[in-house]
N, C-alpha and C. Protein backbone atom coordinates (compact mmCIF):
# COMPACT_ATOMS: atom_id res chain seq x y z
N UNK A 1 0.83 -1.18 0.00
CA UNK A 1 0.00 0.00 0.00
C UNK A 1 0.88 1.25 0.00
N UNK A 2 -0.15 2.44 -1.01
CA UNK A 2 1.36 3.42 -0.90
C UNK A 2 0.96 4.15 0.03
N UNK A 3 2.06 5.40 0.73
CA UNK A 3 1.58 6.25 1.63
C UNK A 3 1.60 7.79 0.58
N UNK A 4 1.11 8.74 1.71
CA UNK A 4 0.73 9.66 0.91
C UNK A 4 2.11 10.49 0.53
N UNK A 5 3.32 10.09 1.23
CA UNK A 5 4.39 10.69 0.62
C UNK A 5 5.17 9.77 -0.60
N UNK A 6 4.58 9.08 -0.59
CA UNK A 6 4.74 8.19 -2.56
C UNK A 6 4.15 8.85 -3.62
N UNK A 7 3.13 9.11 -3.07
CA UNK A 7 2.25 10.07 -3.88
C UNK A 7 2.97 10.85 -4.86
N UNK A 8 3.54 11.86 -3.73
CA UNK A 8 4.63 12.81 -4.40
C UNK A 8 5.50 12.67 -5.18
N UNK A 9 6.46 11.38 -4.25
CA UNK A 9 7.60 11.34 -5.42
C UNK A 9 7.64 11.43 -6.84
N UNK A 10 6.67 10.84 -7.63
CA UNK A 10 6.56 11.39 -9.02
C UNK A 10 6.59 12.81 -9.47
N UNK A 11 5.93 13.46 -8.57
CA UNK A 11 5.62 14.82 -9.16
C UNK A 11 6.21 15.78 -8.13
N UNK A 12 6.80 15.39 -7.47
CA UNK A 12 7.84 16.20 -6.91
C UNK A 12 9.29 16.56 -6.58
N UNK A 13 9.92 16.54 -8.16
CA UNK A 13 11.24 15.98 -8.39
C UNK A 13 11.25 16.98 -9.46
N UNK A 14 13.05 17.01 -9.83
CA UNK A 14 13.61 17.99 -10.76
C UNK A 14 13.03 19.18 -10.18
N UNK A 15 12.86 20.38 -11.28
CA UNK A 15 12.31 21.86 -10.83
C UNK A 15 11.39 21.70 -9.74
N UNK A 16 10.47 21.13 -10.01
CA UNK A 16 9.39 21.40 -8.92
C UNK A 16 9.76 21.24 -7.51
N UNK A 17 10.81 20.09 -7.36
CA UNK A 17 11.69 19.83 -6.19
C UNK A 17 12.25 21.11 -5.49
N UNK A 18 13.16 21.27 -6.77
CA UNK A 18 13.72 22.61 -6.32
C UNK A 18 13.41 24.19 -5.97
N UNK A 19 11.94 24.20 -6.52
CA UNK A 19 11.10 25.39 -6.05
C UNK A 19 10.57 25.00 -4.49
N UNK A 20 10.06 23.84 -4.60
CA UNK A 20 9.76 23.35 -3.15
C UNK A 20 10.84 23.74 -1.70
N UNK A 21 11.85 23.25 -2.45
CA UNK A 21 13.25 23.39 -1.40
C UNK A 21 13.25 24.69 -0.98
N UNK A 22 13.39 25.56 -2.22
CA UNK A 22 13.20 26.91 -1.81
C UNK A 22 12.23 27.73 -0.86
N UNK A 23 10.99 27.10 -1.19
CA UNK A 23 9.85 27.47 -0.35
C UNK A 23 9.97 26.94 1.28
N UNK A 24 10.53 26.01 1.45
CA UNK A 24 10.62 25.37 3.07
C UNK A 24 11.86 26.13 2.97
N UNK A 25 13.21 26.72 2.32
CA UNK A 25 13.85 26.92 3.51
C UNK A 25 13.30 28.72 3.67
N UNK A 26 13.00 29.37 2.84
CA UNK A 26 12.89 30.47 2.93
C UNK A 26 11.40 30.77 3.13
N UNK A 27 10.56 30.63 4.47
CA UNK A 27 9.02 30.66 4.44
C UNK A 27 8.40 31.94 4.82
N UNK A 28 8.82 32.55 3.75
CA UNK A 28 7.95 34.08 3.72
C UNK A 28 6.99 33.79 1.84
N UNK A 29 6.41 34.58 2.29
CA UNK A 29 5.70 34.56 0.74
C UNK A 29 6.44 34.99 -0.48
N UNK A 30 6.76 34.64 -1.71
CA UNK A 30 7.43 35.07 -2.91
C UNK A 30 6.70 35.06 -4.26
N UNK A 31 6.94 35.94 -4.76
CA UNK A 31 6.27 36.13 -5.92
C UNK A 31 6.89 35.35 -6.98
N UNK A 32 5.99 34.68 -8.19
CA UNK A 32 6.51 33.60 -9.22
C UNK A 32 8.04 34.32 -10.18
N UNK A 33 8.54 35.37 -9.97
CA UNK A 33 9.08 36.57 -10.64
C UNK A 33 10.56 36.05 -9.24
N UNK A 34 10.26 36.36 -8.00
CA UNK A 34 11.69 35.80 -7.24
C UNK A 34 11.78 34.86 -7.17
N UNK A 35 10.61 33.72 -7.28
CA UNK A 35 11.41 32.13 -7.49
C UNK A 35 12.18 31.76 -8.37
N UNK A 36 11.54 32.79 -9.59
CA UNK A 36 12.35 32.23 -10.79
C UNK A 36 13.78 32.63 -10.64
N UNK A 37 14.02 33.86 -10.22
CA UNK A 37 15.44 34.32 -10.08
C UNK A 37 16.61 33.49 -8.90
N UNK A 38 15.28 33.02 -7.93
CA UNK A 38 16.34 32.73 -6.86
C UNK A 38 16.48 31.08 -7.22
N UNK A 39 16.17 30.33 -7.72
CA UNK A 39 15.94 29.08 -8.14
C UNK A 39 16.70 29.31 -9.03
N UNK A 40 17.03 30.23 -10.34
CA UNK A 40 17.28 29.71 -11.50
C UNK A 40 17.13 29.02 -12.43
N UNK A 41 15.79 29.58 -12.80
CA UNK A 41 14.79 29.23 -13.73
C UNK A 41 15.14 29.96 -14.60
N UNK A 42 14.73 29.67 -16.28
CA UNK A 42 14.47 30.34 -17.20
C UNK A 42 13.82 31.77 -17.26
N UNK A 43 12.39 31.56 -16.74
CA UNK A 43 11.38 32.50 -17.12
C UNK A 43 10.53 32.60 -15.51
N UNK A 44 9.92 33.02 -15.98
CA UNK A 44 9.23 33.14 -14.61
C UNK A 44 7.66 32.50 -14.82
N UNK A 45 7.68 32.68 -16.10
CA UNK A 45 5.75 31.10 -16.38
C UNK A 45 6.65 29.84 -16.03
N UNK A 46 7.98 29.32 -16.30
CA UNK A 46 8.18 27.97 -15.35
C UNK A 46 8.59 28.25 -13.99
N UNK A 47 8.16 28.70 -13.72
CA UNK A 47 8.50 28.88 -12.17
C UNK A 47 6.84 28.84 -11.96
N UNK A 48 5.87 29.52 -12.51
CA UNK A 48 4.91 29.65 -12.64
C UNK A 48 4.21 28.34 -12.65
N UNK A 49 4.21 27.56 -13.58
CA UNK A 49 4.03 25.78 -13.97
C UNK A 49 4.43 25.29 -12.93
N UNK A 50 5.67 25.15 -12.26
CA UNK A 50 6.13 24.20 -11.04
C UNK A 50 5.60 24.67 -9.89
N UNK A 51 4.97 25.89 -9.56
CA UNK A 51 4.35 26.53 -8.57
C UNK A 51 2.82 26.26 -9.00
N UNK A 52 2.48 25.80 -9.98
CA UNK A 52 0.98 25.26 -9.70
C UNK A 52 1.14 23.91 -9.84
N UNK A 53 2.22 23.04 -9.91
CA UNK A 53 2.08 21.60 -9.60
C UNK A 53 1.82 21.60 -8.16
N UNK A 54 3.02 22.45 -7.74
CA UNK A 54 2.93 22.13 -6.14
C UNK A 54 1.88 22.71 -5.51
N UNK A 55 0.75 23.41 -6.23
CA UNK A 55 -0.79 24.09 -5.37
C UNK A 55 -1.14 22.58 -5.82
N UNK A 56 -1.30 21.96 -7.27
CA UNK A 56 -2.21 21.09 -7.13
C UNK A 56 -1.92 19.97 -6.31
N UNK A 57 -0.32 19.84 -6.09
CA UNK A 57 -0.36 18.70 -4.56
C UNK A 57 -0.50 19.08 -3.72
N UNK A 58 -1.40 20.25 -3.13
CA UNK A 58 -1.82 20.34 -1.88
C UNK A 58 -0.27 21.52 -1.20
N UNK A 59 0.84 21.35 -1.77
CA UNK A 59 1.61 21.65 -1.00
C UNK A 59 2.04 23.32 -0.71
N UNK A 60 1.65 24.16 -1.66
CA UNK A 60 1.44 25.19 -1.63
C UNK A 60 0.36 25.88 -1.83
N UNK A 61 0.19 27.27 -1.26
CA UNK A 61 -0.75 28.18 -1.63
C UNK A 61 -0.56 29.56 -2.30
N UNK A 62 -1.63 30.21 -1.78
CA UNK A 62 -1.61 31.97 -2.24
C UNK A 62 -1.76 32.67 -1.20
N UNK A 63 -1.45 33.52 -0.94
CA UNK A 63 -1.98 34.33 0.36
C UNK A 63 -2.64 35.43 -0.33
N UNK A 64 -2.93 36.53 0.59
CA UNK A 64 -4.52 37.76 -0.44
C UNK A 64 -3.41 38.37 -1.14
N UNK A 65 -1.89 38.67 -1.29
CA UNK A 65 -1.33 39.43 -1.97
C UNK A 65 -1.02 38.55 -3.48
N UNK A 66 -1.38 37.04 -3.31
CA UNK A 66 -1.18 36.41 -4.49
C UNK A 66 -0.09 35.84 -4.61
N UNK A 67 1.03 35.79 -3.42
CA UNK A 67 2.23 35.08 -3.42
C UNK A 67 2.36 34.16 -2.54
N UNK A 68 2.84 33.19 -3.37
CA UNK A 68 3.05 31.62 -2.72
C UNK A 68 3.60 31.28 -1.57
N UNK A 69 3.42 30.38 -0.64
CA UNK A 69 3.98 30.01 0.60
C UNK A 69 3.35 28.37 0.62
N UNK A 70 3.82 27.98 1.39
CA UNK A 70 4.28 26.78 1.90
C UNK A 70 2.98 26.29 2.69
N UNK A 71 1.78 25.30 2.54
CA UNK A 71 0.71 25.03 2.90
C UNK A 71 0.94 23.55 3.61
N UNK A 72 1.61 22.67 3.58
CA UNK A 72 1.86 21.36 3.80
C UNK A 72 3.28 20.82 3.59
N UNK A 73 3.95 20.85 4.87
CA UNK A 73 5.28 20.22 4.54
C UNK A 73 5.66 18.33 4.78
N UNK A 74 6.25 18.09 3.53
CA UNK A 74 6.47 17.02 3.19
C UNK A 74 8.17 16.21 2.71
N UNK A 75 8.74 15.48 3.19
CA UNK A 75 9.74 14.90 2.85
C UNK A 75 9.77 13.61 2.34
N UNK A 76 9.55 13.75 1.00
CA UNK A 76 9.94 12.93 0.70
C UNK A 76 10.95 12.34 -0.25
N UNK A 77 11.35 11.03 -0.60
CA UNK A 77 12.80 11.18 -0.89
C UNK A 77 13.69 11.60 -0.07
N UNK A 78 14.39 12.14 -1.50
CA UNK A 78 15.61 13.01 -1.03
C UNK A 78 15.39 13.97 0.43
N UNK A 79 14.64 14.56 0.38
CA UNK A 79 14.32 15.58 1.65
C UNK A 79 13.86 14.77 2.80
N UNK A 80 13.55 13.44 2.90
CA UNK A 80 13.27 12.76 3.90
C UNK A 80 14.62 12.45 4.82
N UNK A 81 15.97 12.73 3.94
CA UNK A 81 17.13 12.48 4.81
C UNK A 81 17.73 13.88 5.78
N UNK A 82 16.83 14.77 5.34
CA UNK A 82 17.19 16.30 5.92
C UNK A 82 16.45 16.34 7.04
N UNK A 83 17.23 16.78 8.11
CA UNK A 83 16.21 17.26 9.33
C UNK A 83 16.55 19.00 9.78
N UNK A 84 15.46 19.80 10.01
CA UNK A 84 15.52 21.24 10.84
C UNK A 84 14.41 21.46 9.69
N UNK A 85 13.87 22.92 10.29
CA UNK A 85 13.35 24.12 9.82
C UNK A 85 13.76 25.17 8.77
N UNK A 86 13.20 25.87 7.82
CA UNK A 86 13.89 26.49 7.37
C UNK A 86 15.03 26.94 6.67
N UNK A 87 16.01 27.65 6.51
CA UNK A 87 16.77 27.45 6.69
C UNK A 87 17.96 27.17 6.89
N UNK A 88 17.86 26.38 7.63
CA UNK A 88 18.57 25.28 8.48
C UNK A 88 17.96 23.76 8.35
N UNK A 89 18.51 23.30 7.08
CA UNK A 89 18.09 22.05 6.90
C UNK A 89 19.18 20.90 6.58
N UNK A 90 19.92 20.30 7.52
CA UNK A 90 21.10 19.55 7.29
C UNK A 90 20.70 17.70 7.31
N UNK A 91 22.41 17.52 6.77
CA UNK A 91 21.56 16.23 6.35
C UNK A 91 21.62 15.18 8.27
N UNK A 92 20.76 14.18 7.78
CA UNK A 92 20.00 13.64 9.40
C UNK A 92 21.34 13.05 9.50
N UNK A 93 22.40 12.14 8.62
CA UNK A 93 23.45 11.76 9.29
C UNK A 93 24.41 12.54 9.55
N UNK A 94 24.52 13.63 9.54
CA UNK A 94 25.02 14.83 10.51
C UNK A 94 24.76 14.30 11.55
N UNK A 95 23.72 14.45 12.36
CA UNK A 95 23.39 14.04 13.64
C UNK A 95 24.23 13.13 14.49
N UNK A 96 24.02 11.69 13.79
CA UNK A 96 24.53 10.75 13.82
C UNK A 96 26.20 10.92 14.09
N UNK A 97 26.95 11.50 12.43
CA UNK A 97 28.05 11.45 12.67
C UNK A 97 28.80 12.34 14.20
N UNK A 98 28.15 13.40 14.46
CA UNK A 98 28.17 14.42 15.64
C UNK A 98 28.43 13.86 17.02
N UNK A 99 27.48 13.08 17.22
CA UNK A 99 27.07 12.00 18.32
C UNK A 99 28.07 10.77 18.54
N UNK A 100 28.45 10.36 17.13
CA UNK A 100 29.61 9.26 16.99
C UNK A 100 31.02 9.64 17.25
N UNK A 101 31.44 11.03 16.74
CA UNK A 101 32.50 11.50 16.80
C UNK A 101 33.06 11.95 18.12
N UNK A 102 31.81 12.42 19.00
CA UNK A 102 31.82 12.73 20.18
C UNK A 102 32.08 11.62 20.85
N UNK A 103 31.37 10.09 20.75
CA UNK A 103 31.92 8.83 21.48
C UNK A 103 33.67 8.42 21.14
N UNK A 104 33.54 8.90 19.89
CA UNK A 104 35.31 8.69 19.47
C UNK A 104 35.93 9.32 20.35
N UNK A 105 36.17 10.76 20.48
CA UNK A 105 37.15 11.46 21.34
C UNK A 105 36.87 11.07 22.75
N UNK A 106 35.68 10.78 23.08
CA UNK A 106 35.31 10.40 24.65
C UNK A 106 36.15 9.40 25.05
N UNK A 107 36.10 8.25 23.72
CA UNK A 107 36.42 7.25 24.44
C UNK A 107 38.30 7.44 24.24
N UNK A 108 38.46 7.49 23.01
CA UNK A 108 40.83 7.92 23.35
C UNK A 108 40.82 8.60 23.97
N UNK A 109 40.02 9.72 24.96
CA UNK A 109 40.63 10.39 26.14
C UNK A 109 40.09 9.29 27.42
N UNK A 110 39.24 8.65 27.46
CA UNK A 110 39.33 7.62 28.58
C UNK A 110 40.06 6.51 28.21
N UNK A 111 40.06 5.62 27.13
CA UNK A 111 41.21 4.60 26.99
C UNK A 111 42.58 4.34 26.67
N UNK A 112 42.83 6.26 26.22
CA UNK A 112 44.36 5.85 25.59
C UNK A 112 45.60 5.53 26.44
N UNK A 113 45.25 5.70 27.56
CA UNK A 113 46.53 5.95 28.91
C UNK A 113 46.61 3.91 28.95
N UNK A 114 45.96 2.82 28.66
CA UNK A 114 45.73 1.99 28.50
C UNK A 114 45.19 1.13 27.46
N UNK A 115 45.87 1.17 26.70
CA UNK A 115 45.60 0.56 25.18
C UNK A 115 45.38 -1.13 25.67
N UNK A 116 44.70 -1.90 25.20
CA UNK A 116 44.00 -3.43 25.59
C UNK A 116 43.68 -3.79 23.74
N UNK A 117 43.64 -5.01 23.47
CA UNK A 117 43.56 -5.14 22.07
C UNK A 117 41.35 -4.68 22.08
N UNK A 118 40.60 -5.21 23.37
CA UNK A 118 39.56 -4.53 22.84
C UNK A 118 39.52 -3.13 23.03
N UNK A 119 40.03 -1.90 23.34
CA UNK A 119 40.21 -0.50 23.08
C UNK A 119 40.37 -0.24 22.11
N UNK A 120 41.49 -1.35 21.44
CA UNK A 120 42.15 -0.96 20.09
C UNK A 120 41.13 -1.21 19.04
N UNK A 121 40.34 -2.20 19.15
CA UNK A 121 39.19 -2.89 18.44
C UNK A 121 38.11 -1.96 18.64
N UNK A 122 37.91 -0.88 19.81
CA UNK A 122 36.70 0.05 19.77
C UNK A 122 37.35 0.74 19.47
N UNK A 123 38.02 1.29 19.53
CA UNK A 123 38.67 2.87 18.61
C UNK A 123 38.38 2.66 17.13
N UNK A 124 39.15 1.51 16.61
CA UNK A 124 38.90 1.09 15.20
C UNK A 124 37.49 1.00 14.70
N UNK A 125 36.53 0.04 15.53
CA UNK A 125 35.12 -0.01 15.08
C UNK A 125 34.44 1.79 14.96
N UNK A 126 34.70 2.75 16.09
CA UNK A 126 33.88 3.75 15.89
C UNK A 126 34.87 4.91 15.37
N UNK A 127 35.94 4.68 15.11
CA UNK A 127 37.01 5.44 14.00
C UNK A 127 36.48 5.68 12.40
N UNK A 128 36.04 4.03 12.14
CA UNK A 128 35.52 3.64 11.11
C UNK A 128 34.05 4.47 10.82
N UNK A 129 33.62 4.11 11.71
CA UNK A 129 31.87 4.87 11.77
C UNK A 129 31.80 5.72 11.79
N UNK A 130 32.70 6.64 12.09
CA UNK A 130 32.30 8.13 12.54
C UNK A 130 32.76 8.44 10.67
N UNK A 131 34.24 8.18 10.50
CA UNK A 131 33.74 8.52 9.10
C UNK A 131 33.22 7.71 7.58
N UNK A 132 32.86 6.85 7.95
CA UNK A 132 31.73 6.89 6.92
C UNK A 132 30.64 7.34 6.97
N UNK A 133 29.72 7.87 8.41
CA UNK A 133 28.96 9.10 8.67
C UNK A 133 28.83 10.32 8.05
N UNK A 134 30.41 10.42 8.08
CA UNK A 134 30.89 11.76 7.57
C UNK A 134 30.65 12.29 6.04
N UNK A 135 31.12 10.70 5.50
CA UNK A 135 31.23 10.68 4.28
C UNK A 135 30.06 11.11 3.33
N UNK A 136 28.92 10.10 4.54
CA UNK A 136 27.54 9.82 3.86
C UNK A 136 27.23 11.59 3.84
N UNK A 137 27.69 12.08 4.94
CA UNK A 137 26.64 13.39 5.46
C UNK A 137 27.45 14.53 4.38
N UNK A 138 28.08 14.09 3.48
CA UNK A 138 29.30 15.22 2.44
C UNK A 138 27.92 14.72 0.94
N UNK A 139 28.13 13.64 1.30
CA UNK A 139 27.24 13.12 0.10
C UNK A 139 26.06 13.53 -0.18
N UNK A 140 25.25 13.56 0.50
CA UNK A 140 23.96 14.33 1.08
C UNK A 140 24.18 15.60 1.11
N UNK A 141 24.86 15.97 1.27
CA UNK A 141 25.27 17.84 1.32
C UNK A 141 24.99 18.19 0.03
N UNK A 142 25.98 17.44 -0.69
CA UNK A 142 26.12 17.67 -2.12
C UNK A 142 25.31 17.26 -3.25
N UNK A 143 24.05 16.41 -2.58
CA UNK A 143 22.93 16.34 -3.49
C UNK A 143 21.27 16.85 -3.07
N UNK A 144 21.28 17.65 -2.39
CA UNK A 144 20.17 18.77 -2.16
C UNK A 144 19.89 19.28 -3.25
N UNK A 145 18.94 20.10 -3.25
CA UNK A 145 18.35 20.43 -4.40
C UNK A 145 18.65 21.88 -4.64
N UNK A 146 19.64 22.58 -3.78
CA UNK A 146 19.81 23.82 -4.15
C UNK A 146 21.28 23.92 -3.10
């Protein structure tokens, strides 16, 4: 069974993605004329077109001045790996790596005065983890939509 953020994925990818992105991190109202500029769009009728896909998924609106804002926020996909507001939207294994890196240094300032082959074996196991965390969270950086 699908959920309602499957829905989307079809029709909320390429431009339309990327007008979206724009709209969650920057949530003031914008006219189809600054999306196009701040997105880097062609024209401002496709900015126009991808701003009424996203009214007809529910996900945007109009306010009385006639400029779009953000009616329903949704992650899916790609944006399902981002966590914060606004923004401030980094990727979720940030978190992770943050938290891991912090057990790394915790633990060589409590075990290094006594190296044991399992110290040496936890340094190595969360040495390892922390950066491929890292790696993942560079990777993810670098495929956002803006």
């Amino acid at each position: 069974m699908k959920s309602d953020d499957d829905d989307f994925l079809h029709d909320l990818q390429g431009n339309t993605l990327l007008v979206y992105w724009h709209l969650l991190q920057n949530r003031r109202p914008h006219s189809a004329r600054e999306i196009q500029k701040r997105t880097g769009l062609s024209s401002p009728s496709l900015a126009l077109h991808h701003l009424n896909k996203l009214i007809d998924l529910g996900l945007v609106g109009t306010d009385q001045n006639g400029e779009y804002i953000i009616t329903k926020t949704v992650r899916p996909g790609l944006l399902s790996l981002f966590v914060g507001s606004g923004r401030i939207l980094v990727p979720r294994f940030s978190l992770y790596a943050v938290f891991n890196t912090s057990l790394l240094l915790a633990s060589v300032y409590i075990f290094w005065s006594e190296p044991t082959p399992a110290t040496i074996l936890l340094l190595t196991v969360l040495t390892t983890v922390s950066i491929e965390l890292w790696l993942e969270t560079l990777r993810l950086w670098h495929q956002r939509p803006v």
